[in-house]
C-alpha atoms as a PDB file:
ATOM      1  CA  UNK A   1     142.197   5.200 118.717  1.00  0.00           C
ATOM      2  CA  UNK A   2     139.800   4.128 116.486  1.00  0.00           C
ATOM      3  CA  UNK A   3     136.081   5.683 116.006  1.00  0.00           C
ATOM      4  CA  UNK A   4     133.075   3.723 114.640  1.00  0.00           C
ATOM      5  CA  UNK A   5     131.159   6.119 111.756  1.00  0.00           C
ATOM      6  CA  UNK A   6     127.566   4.276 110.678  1.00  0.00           C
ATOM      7  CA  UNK A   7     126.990   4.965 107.135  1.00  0.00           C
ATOM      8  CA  UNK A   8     123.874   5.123 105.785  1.00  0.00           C
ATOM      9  CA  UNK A   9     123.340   4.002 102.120  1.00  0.00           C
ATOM     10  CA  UNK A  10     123.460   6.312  99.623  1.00  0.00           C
ATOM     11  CA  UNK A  11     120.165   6.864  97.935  1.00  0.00           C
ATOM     12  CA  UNK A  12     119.032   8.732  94.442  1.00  0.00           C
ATOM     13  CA  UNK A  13     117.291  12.109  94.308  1.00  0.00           C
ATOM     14  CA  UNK A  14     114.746  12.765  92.058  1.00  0.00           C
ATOM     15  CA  UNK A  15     115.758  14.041  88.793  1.00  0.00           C
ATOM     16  CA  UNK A  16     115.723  18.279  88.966  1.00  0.00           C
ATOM     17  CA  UNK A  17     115.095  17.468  92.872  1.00  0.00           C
ATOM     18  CA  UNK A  18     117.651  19.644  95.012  1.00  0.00           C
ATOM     19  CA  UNK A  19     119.857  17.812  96.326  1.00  0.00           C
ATOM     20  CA  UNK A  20     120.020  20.137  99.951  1.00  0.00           C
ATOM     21  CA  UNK A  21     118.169  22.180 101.937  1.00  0.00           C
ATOM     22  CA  UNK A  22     120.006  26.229 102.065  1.00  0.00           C
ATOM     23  CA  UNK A  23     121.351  26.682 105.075  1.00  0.00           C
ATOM     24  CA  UNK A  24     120.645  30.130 105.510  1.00  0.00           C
ATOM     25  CA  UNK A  25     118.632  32.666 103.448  1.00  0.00           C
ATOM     26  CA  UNK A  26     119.954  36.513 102.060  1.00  0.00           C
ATOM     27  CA  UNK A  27     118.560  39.466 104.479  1.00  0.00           C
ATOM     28  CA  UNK A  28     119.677  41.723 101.761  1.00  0.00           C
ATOM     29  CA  UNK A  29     117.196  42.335  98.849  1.00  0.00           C
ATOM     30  CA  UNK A  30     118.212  42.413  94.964  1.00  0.00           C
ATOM     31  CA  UNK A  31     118.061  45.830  94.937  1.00  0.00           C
ATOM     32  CA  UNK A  32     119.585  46.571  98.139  1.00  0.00           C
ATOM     33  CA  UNK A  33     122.727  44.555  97.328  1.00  0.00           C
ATOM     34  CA  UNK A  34     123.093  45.615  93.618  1.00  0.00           C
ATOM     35  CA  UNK A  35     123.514  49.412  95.574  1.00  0.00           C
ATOM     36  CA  UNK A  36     125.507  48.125  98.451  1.00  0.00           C
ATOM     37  CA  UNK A  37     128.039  45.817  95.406  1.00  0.00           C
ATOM     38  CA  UNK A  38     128.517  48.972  93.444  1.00  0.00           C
ATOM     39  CA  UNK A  39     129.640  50.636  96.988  1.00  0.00           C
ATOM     40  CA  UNK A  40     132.193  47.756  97.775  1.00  0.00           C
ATOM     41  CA  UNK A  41     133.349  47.687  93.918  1.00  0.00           C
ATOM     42  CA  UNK A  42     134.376  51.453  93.854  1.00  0.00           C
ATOM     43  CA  UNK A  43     135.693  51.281  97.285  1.00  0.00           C
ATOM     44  CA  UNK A  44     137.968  48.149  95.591  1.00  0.00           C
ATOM     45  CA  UNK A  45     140.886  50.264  94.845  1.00  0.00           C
ATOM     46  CA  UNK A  46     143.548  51.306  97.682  1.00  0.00           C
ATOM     47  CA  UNK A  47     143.667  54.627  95.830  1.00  0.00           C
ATOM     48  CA  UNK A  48     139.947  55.495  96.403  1.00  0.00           C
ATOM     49  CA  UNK A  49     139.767  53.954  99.858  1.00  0.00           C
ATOM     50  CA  UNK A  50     142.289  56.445 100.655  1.00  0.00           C
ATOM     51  CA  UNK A  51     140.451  59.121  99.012  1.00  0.00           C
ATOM     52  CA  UNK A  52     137.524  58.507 100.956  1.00  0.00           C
ATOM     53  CA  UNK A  53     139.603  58.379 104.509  1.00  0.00           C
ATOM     54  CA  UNK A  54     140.857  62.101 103.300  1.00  0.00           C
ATOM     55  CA  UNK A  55     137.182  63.206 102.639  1.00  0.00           C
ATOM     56  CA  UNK A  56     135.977  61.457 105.516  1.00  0.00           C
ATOM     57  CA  UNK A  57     138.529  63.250 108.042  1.00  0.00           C
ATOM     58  CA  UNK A  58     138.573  67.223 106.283  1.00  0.00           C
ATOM     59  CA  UNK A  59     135.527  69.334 107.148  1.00  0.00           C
ATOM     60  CA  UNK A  60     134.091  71.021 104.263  1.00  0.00           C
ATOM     61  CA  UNK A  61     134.719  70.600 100.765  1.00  0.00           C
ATOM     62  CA  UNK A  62     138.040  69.592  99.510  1.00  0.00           C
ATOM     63  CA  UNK A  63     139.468  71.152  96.044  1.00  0.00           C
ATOM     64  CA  UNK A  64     140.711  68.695  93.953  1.00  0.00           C
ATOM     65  CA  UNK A  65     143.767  70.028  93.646  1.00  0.00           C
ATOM     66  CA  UNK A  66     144.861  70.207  97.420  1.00  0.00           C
ATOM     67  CA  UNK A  67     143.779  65.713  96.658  1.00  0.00           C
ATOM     68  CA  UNK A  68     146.770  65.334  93.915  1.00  0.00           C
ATOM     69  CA  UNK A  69     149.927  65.933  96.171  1.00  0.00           C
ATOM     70  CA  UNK A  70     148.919  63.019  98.260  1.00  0.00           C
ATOM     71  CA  UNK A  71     148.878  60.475  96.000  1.00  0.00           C
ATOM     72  CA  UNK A  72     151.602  59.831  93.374  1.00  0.00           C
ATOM     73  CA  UNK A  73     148.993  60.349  90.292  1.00  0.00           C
ATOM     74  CA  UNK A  74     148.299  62.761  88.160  1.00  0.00           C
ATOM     75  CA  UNK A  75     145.669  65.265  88.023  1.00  0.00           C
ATOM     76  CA  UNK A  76     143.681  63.217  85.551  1.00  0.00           C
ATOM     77  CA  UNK A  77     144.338  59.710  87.283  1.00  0.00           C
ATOM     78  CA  UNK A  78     142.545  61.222  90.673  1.00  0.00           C
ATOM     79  CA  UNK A  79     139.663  62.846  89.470  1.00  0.00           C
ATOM     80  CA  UNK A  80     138.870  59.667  87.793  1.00  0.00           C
ATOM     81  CA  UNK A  81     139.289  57.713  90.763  1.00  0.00           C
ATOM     82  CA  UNK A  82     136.735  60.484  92.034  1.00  0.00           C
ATOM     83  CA  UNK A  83     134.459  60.253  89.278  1.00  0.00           C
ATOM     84  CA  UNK A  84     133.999  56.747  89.781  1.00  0.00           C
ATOM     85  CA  UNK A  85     133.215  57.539  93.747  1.00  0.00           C
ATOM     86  CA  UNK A  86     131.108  59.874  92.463  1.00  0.00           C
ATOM     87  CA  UNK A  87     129.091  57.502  90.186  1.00  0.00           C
ATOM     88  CA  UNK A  88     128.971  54.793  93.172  1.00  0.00           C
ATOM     89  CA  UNK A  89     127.139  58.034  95.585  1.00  0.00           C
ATOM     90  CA  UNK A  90     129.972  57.834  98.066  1.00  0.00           C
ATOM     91  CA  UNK A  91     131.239  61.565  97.180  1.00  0.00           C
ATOM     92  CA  UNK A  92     129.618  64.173  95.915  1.00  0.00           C
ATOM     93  CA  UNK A  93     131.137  67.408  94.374  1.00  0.00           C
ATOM     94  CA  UNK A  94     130.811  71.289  93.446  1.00  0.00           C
ATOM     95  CA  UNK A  95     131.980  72.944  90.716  1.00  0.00           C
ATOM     96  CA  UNK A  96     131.803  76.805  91.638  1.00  0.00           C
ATOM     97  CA  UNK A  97     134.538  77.638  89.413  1.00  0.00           C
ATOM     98  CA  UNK A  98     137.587  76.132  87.677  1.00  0.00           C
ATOM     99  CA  UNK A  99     138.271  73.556  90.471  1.00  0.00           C
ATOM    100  CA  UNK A 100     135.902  70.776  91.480  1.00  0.00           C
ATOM    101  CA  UNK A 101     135.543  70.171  95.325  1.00  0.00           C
ATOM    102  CA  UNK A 102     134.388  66.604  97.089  1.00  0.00           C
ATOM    103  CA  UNK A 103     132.612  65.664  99.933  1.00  0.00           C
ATOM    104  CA  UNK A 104     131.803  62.227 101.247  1.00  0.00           C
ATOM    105  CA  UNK A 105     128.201  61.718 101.633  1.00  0.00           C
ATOM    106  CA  UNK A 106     127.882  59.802 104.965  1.00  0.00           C
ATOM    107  CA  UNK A 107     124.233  58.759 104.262  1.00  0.00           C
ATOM    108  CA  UNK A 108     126.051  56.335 101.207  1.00  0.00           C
ATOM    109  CA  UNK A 109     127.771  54.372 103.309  1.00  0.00           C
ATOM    110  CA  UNK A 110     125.171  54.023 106.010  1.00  0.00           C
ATOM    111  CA  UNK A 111     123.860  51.165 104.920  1.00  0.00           C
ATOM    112  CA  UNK A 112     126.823  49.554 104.044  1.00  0.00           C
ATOM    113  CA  UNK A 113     128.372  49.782 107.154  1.00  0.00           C
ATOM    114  CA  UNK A 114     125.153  48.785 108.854  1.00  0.00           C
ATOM    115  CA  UNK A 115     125.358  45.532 106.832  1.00  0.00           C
ATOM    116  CA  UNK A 116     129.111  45.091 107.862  1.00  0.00           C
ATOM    117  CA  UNK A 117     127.879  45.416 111.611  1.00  0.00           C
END
């Protein structure tokens, strides 16, 4: 089977002309996707996806030290995996004493998840 295809000469665009029109434009505003990229860069890591899914499903506060046992990490390894969830605005966290306890903030990940939808 053969199929007939009409080219059309090719022609020059003017120099610094662009040489397409953009198909679609960004909804999401600078500032909107710089928040919503530091979200998806801290949620990156399996470790701190799972940390999240723990926080997510406990109600209250979780101590970090009930966090540890799950994962095969030391002390040190998951509160900075929390520290940088912390610095993203995913989870926030108490100090009341010796032991620091996380929450997820569900207002962080609004917006992301209402840009995934």
């Amino acid at each position: 089977m053969s199929i007939d295809l009409e080219l059309e000469p090719k022609t020059k665009r003017a120099p610094g002309g662009p040489c397409c029109e953009p198909v679609v434009y960004p909804d999401v505003e600078r500032e909107q996707a710089q928040r919503m990229a530091r979200i998806a860069k801290a949620l990156g890591d399996p470790v701190r996806l799972q940390l999240v899914d723990v926080l997510r499903k406990h109600a209250g506060k979780v101590c970090v030290c009930e966090l540890v046992p799950l994962f095969d990490l030391a002390q040190p390894t998951v509160s900075h995996h929390l520290k940088k969830l912390r610095d993203a605005g995913i989870v926030g966290s108490e100090r009341p004493g010796l032991w620091a306890y996380y929450y997820v903030k569900p207002e962080a990940l609004e917006e992301f998840s209402q840009w995934l939808s």
